[in-house]
PDB file of N, CA and C in Angstrom:
ATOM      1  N   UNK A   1     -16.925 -34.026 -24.438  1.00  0.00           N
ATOM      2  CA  UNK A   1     -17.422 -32.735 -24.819  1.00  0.00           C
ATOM      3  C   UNK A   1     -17.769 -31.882 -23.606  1.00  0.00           C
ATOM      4  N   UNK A   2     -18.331 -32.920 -22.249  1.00  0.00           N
ATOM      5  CA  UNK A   2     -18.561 -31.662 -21.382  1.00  0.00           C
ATOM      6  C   UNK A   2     -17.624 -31.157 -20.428  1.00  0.00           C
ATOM      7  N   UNK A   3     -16.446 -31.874 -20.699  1.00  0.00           N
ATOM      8  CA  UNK A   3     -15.395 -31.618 -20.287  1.00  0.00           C
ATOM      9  C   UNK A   3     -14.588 -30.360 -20.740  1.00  0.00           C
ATOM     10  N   UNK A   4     -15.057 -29.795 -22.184  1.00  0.00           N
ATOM     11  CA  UNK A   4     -14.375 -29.162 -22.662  1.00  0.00           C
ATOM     12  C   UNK A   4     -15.177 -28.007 -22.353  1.00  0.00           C
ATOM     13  N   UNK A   5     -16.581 -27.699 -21.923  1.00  0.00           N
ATOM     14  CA  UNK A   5     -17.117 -26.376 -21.714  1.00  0.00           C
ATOM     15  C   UNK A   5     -16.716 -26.603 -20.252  1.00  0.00           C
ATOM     16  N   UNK A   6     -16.911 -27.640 -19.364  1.00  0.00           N
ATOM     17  CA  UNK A   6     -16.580 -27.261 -18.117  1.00  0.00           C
ATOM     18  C   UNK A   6     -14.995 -26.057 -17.727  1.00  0.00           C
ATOM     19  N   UNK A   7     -14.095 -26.660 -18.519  1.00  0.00           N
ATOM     20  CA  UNK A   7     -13.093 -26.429 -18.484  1.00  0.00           C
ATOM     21  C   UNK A   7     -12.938 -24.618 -18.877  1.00  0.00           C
ATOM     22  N   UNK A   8     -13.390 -24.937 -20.162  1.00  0.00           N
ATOM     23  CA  UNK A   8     -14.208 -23.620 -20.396  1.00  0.00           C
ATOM     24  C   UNK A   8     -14.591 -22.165 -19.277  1.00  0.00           C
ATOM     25  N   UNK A   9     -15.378 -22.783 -19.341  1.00  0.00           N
ATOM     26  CA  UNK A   9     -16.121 -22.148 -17.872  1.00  0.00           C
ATOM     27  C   UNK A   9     -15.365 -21.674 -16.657  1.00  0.00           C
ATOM     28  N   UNK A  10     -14.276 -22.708 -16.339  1.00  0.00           N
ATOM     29  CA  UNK A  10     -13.542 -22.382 -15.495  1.00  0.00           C
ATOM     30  C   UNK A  10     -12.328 -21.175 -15.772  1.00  0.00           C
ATOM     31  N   UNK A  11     -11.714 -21.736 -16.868  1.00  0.00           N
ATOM     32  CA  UNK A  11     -10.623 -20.894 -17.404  1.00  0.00           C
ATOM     33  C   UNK A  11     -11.562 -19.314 -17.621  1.00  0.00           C
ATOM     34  N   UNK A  12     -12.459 -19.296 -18.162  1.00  0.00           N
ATOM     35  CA  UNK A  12     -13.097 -17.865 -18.140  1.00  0.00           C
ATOM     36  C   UNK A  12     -12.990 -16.776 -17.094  1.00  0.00           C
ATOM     37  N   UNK A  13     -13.942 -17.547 -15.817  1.00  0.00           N
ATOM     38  CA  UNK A  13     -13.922 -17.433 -14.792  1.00  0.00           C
ATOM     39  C   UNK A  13     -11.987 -17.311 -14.104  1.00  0.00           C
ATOM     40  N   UNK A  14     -11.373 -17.858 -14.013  1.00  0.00           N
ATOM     41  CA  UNK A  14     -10.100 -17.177 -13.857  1.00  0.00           C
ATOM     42  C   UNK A  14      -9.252 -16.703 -14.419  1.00  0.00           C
ATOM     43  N   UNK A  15      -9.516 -16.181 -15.217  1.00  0.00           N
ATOM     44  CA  UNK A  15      -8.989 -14.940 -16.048  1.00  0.00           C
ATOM     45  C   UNK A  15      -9.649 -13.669 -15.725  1.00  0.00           C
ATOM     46  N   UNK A  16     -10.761 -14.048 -15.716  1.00  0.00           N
ATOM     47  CA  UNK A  16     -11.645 -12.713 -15.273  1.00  0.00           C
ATOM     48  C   UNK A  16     -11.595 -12.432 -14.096  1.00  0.00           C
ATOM     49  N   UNK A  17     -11.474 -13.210 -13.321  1.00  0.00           N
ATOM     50  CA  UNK A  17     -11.908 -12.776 -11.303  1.00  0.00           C
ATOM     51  C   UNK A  17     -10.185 -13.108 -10.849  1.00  0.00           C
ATOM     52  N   UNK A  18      -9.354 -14.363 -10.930  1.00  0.00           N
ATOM     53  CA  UNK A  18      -8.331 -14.469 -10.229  1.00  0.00           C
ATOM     54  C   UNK A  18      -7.325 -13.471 -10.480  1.00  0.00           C
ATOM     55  N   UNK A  19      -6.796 -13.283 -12.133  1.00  0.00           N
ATOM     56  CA  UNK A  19      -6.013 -12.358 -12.241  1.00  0.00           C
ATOM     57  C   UNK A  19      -5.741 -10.924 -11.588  1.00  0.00           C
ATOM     58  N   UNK A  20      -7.072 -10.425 -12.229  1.00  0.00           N
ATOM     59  CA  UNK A  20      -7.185  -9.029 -11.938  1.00  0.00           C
ATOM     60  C   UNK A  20      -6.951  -8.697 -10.636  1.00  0.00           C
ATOM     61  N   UNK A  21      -7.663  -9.787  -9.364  1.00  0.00           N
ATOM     62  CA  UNK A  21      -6.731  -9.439  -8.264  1.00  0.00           C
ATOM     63  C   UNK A  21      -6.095  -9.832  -7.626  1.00  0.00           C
ATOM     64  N   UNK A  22      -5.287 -10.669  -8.340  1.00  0.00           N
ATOM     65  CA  UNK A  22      -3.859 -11.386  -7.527  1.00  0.00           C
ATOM     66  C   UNK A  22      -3.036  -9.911  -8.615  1.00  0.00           C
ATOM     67  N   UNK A  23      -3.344  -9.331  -9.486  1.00  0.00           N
ATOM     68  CA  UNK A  23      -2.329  -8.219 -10.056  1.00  0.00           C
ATOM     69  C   UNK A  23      -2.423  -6.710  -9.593  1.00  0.00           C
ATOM     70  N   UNK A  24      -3.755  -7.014  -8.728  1.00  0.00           N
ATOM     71  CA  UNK A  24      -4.254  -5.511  -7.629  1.00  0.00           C
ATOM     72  C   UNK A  24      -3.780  -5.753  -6.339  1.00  0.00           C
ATOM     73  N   UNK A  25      -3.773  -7.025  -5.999  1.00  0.00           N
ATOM     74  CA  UNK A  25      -3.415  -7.387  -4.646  1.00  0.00           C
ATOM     75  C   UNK A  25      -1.724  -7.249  -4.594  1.00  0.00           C
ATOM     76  N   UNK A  26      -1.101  -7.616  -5.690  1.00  0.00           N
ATOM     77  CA  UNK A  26       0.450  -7.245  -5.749  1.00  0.00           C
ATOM     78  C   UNK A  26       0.797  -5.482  -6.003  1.00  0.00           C
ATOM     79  N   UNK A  27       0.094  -4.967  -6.200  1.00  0.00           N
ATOM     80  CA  UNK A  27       0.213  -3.733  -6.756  1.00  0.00           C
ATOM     81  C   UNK A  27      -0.112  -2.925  -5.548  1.00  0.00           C
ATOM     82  N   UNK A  28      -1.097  -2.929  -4.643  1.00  0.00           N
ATOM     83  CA  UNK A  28      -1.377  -2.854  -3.444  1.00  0.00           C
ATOM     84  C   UNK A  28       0.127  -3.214  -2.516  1.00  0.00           C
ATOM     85  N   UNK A  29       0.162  -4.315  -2.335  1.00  0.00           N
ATOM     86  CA  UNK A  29       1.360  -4.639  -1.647  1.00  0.00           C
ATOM     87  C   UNK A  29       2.511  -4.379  -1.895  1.00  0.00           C
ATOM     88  N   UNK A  30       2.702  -3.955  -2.838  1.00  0.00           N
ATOM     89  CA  UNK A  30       4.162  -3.247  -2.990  1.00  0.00           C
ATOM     90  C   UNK A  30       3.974  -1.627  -2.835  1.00  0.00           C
ATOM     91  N   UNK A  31       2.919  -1.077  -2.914  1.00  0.00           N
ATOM     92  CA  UNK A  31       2.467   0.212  -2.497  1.00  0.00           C
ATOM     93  C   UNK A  31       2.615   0.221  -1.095  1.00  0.00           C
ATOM     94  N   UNK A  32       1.615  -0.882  -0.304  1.00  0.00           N
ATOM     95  CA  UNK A  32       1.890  -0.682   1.407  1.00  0.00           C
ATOM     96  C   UNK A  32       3.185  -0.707   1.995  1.00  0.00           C
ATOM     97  N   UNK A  33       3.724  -2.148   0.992  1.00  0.00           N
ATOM     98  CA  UNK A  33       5.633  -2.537   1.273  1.00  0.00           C
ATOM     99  C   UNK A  33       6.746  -1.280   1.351  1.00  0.00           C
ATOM    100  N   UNK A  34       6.356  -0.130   0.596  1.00  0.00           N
ATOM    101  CA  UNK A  34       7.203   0.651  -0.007  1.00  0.00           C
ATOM    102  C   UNK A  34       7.132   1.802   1.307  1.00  0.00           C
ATOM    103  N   UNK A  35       5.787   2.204   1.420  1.00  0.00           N
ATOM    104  CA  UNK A  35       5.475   3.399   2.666  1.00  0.00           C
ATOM    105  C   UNK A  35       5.182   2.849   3.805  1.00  0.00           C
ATOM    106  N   UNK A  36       4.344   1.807   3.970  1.00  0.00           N
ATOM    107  CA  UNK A  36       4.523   1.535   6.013  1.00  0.00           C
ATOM    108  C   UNK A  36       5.673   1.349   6.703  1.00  0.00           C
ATOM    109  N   UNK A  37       6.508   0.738   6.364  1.00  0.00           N
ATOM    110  CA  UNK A  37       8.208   1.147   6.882  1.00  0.00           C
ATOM    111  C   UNK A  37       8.324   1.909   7.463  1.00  0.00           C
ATOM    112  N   UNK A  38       8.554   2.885   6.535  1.00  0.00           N
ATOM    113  CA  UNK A  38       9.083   4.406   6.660  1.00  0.00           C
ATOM    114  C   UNK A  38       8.086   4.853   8.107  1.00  0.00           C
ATOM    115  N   UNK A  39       6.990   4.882   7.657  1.00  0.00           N
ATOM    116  CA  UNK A  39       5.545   5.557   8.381  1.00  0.00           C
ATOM    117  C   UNK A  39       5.656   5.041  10.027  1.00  0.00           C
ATOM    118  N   UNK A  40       5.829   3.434   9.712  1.00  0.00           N
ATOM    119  CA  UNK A  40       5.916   2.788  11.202  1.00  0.00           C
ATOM    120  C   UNK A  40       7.026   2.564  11.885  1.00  0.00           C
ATOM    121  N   UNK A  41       8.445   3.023  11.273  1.00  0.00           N
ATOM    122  CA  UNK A  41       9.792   3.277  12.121  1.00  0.00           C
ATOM    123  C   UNK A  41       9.987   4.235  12.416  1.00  0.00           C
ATOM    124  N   UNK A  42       9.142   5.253  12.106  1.00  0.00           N
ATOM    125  CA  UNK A  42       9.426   6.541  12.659  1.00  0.00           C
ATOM    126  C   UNK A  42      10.451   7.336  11.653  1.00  0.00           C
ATOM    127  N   UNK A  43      10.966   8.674  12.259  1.00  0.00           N
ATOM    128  CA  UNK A  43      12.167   9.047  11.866  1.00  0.00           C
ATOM    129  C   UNK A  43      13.402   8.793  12.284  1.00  0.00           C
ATOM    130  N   UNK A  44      14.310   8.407  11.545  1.00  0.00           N
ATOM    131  CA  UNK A  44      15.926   7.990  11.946  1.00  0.00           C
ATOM    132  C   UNK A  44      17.125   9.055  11.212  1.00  0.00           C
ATOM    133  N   UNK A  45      17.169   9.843  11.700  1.00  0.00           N
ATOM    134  CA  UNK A  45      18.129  11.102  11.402  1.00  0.00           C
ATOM    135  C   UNK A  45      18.971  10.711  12.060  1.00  0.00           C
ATOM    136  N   UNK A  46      20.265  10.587  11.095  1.00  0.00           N
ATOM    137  CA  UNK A  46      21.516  10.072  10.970  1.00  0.00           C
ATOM    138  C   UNK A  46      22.041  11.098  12.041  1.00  0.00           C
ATOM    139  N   UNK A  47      23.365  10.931  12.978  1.00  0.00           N
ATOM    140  CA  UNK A  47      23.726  11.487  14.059  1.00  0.00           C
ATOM    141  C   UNK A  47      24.787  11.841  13.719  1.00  0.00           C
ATOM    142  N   UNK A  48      25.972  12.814  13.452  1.00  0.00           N
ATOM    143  CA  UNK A  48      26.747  13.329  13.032  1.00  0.00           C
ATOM    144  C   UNK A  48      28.459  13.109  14.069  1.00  0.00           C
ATOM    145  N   UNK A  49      29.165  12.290  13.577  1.00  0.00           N
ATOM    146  CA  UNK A  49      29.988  11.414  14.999  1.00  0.00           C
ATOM    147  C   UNK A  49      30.652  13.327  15.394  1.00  0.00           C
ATOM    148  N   UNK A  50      31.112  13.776  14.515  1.00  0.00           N
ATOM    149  CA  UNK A  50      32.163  14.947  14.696  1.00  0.00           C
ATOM    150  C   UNK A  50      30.937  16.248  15.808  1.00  0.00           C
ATOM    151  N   UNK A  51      29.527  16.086  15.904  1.00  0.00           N
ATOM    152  CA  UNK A  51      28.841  16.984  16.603  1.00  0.00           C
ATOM    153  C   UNK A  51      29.291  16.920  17.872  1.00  0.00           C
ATOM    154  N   UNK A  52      28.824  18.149  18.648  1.00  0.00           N
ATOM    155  CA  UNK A  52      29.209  18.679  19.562  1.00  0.00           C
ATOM    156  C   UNK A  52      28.334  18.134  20.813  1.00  0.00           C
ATOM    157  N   UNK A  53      26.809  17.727  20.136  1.00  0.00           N
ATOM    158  CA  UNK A  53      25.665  17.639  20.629  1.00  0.00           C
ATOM    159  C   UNK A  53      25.656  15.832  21.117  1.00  0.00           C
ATOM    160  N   UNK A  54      25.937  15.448  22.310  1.00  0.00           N
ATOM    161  CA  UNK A  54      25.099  14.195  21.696  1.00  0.00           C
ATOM    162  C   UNK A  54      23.870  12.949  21.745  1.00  0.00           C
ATOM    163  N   UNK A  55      23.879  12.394  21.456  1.00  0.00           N
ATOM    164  CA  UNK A  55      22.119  11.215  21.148  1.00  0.00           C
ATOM    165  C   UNK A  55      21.724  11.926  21.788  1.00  0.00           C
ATOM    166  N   UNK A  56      20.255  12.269  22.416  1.00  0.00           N
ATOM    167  CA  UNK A  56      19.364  12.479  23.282  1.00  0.00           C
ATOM    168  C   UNK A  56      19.347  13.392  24.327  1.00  0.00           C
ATOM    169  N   UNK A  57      20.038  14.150  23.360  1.00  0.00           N
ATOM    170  CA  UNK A  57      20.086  15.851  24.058  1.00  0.00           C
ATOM    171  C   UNK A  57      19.405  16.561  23.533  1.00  0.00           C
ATOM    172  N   UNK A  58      18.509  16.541  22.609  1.00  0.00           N
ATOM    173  CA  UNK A  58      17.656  17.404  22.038  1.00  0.00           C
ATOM    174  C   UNK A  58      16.809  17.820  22.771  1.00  0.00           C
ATOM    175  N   UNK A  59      16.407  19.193  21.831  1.00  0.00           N
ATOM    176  CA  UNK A  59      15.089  20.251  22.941  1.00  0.00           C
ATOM    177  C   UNK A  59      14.049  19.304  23.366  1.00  0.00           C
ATOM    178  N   UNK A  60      13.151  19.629  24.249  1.00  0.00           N
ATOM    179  CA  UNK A  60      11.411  19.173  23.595  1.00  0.00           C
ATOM    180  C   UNK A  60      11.159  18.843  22.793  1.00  0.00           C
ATOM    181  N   UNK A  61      11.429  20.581  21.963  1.00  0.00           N
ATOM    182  CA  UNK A  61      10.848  20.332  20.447  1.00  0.00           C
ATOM    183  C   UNK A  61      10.891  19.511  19.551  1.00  0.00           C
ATOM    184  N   UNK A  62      12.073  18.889  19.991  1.00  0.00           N
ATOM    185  CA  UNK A  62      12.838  17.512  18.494  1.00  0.00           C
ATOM    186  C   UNK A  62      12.264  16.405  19.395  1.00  0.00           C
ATOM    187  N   UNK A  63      12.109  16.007  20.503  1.00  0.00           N
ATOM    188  CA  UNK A  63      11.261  14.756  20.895  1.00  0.00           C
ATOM    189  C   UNK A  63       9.888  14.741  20.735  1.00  0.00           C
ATOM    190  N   UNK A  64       9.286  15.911  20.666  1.00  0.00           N
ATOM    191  CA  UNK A  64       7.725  16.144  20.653  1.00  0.00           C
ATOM    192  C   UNK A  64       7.180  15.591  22.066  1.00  0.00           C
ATOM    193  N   UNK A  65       8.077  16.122  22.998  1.00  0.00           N
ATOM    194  CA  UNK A  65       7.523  15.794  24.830  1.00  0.00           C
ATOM    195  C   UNK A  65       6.718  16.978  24.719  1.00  0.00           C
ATOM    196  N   UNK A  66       6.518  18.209  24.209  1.00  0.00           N
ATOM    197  CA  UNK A  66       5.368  18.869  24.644  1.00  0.00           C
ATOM    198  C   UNK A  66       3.944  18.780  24.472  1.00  0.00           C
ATOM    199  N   UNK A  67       4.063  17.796  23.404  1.00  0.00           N
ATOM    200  CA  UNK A  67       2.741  17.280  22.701  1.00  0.00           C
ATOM    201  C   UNK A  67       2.371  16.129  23.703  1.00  0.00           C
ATOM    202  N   UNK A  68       0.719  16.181  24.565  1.00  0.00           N
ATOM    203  CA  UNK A  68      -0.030  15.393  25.032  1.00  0.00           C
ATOM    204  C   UNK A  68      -0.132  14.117  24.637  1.00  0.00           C
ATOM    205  N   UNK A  69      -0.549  13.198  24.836  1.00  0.00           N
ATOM    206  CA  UNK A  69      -0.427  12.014  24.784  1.00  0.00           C
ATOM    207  C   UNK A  69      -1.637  11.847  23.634  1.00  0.00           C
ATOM    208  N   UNK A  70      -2.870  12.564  24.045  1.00  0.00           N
ATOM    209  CA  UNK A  70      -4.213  12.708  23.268  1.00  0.00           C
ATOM    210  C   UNK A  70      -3.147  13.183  22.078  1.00  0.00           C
ATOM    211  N   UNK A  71      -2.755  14.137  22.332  1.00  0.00           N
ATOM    212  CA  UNK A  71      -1.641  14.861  20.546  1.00  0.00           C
ATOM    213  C   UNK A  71      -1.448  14.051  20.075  1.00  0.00           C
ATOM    214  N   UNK A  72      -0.460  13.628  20.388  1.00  0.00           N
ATOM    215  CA  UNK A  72       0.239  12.434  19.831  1.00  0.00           C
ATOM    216  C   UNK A  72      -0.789  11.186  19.088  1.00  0.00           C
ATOM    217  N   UNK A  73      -1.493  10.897  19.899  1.00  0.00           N
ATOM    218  CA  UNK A  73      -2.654  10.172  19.249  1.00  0.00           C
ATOM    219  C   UNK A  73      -3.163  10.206  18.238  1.00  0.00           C
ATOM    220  N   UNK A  74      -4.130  11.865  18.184  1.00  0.00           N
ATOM    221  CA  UNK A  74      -4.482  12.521  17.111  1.00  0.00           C
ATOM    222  C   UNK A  74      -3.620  12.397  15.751  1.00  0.00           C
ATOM    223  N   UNK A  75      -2.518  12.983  16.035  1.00  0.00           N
ATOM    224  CA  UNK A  75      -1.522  13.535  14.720  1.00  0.00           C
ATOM    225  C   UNK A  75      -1.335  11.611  14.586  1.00  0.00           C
ATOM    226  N   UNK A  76      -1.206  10.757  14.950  1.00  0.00           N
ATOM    227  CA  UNK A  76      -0.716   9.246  14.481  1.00  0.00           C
ATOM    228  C   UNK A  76      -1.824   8.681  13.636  1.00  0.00           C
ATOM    229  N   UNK A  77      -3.187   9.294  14.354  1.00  0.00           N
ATOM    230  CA  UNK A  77      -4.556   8.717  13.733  1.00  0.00           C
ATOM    231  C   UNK A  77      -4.554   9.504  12.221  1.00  0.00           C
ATOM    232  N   UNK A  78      -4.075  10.918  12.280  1.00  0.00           N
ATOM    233  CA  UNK A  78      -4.441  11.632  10.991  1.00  0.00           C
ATOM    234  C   UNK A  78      -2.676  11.083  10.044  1.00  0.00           C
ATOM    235  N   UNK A  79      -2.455  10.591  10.763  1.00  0.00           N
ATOM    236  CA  UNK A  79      -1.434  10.431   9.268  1.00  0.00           C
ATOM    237  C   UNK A  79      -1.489   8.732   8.805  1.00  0.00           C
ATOM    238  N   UNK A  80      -2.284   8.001  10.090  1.00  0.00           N
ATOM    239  CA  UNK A  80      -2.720   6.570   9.382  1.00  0.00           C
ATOM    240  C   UNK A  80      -3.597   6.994   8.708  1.00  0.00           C
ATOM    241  N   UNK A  81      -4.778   7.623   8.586  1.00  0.00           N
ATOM    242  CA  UNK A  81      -5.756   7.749   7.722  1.00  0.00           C
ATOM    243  C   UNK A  81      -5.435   8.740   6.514  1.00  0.00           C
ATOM    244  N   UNK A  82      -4.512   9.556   6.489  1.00  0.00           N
ATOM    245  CA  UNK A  82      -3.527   9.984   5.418  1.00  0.00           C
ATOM    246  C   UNK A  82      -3.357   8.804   4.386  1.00  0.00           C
ATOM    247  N   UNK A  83      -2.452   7.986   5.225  1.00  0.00           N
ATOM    248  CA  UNK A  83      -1.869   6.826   4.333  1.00  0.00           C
ATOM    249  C   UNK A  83      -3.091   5.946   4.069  1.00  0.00           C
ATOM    250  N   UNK A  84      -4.115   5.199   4.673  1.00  0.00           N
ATOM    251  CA  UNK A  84      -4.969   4.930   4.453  1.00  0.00           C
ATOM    252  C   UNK A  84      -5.654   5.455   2.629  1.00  0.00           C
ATOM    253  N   UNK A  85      -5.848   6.765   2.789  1.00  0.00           N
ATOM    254  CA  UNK A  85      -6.409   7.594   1.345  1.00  0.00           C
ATOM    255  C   UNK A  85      -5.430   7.863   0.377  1.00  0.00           C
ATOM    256  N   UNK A  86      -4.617   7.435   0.395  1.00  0.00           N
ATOM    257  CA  UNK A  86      -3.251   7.309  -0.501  1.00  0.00           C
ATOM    258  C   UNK A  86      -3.156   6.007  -0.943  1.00  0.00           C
ATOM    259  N   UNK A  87      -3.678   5.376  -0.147  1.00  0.00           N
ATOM    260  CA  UNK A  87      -3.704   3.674  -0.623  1.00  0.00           C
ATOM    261  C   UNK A  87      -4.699   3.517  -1.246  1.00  0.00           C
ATOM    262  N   UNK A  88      -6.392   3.980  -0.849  1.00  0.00           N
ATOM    263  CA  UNK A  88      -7.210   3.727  -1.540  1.00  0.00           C
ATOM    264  C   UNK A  88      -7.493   4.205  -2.575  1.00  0.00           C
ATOM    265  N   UNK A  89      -6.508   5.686  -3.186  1.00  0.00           N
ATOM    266  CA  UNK A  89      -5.966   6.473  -4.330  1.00  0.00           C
ATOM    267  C   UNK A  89      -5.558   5.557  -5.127  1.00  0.00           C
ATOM    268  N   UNK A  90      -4.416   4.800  -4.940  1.00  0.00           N
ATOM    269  CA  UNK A  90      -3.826   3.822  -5.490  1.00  0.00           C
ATOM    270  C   UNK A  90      -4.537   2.704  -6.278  1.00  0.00           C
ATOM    271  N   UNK A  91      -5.185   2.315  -5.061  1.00  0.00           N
ATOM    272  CA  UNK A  91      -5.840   0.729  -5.409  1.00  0.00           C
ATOM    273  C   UNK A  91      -7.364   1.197  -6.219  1.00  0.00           C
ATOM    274  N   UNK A  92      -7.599   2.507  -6.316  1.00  0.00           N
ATOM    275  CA  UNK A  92      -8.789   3.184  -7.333  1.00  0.00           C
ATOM    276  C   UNK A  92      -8.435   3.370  -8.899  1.00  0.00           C
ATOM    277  N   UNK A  93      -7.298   3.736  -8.396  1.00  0.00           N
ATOM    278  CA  UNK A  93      -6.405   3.754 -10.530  1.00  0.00           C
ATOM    279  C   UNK A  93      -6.004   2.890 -10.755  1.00  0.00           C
ATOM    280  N   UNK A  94      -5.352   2.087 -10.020  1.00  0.00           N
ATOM    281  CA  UNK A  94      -5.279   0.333 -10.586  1.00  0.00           C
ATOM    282  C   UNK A  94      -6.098  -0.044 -10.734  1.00  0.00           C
ATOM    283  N   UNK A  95      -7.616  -0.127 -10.224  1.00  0.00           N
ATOM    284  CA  UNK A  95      -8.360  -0.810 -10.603  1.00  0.00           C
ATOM    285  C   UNK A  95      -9.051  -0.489 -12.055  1.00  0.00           C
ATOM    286  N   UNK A  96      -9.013   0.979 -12.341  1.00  0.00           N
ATOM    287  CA  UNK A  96      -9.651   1.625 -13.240  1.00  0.00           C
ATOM    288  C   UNK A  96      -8.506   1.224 -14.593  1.00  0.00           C
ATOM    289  N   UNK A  97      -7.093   1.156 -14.099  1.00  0.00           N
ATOM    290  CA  UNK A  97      -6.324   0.682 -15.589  1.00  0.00           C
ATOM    291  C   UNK A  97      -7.083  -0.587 -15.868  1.00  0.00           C
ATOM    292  N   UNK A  98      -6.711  -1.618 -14.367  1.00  0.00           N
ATOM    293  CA  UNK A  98      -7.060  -3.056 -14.735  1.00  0.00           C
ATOM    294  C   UNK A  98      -8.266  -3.157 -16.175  1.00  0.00           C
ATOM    295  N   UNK A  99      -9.535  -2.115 -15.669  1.00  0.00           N
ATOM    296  CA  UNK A  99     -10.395  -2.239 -16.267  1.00  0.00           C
ATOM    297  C   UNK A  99     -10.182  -2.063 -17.702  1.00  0.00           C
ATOM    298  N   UNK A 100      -9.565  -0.636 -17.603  1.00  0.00           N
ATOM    299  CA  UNK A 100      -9.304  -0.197 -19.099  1.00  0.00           C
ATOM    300  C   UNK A 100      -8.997  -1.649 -20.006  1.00  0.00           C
ATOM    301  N   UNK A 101      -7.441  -1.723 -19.377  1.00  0.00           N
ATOM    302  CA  UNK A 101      -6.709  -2.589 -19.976  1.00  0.00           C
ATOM    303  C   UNK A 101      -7.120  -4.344 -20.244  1.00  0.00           C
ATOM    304  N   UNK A 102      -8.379  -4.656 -19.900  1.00  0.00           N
ATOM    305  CA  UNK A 102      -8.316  -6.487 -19.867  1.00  0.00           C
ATOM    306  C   UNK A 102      -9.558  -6.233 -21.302  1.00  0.00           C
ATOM    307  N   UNK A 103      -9.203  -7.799 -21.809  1.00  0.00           N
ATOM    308  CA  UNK A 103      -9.768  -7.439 -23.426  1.00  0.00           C
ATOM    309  C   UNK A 103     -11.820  -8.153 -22.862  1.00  0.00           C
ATOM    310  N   UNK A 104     -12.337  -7.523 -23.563  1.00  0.00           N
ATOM    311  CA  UNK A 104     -13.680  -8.113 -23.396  1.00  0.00           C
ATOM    312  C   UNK A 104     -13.893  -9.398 -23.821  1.00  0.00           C
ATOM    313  N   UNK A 105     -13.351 -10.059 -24.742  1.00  0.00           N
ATOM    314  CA  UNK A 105     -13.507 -10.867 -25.311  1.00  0.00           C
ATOM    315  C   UNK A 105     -13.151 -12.569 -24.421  1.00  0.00           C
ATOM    316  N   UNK A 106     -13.338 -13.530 -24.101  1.00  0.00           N
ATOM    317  CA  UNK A 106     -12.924 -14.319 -23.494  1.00  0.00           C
ATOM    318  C   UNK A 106     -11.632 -14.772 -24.468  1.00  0.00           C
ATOM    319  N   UNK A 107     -10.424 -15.613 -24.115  1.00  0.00           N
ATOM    320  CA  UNK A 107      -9.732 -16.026 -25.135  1.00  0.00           C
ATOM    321  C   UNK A 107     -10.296 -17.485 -25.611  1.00  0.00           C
ATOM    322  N   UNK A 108      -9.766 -17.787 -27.255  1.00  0.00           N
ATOM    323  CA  UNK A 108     -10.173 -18.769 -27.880  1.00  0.00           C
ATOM    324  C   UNK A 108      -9.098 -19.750 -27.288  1.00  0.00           C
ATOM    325  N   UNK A 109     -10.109 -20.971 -27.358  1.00  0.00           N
ATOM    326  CA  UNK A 109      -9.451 -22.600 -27.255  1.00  0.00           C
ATOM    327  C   UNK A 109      -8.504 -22.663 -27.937  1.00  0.00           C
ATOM    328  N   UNK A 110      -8.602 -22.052 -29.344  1.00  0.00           N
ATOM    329  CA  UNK A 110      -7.609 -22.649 -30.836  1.00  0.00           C
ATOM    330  C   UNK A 110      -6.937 -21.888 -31.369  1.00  0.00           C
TER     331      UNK A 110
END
């Protein structure tokens, strides 16, 4: 018999605490999976073989050599913390469905 509330007890307990965030923690990670890529390879604009122009002839302007090193810094810090509040956007409405959506009730043994 006390095998069967222990058990109990446990199964409660992971339904309630493991799920919810091994299904936030995947939901999260396919959110980070999808945009840090992009964010941390930079831009890769395809090079046109038939142009006139070529690799690494661009102005300044298209390397961003006029921008300071501090610049550069800045604008990298404000678009990690961009993505940063886009994530914690994310992982705020998932959590709020999670909530919606899980039943109050524990499930029955039988």
């Amino acid at each position: 018999m006390s095998n069967d509330n222990a058990n109990a007890g446990s199964n409660s307990s992971f339904s309630h605490a493991f799920l919810p965030g091994l299904i936030l923690g995947l939901i999260i990670g396919a959110v980070a999976g999808a945009f840090l890529p992009d964010f941390l390879g930079g831009t890769k604009i395809p090079v046109n073989p038939n142009s006139q122009v070529t690799p690494g002839t661009g102005s300044s302007r298209d390397r961003g050599d006029d921008m300071t090193p501090e610049e550069l810094l800045d604008e990298a810090q404000q678009q990690a913390e961009d993505l940063a509040d886009d994530l914690e956007e994310g992982a705020d409405d998932a959590a709020e469905d999670l909530q919606q959506n899980l039943p109050t009730d524990p499930p029955s043994d039988g």
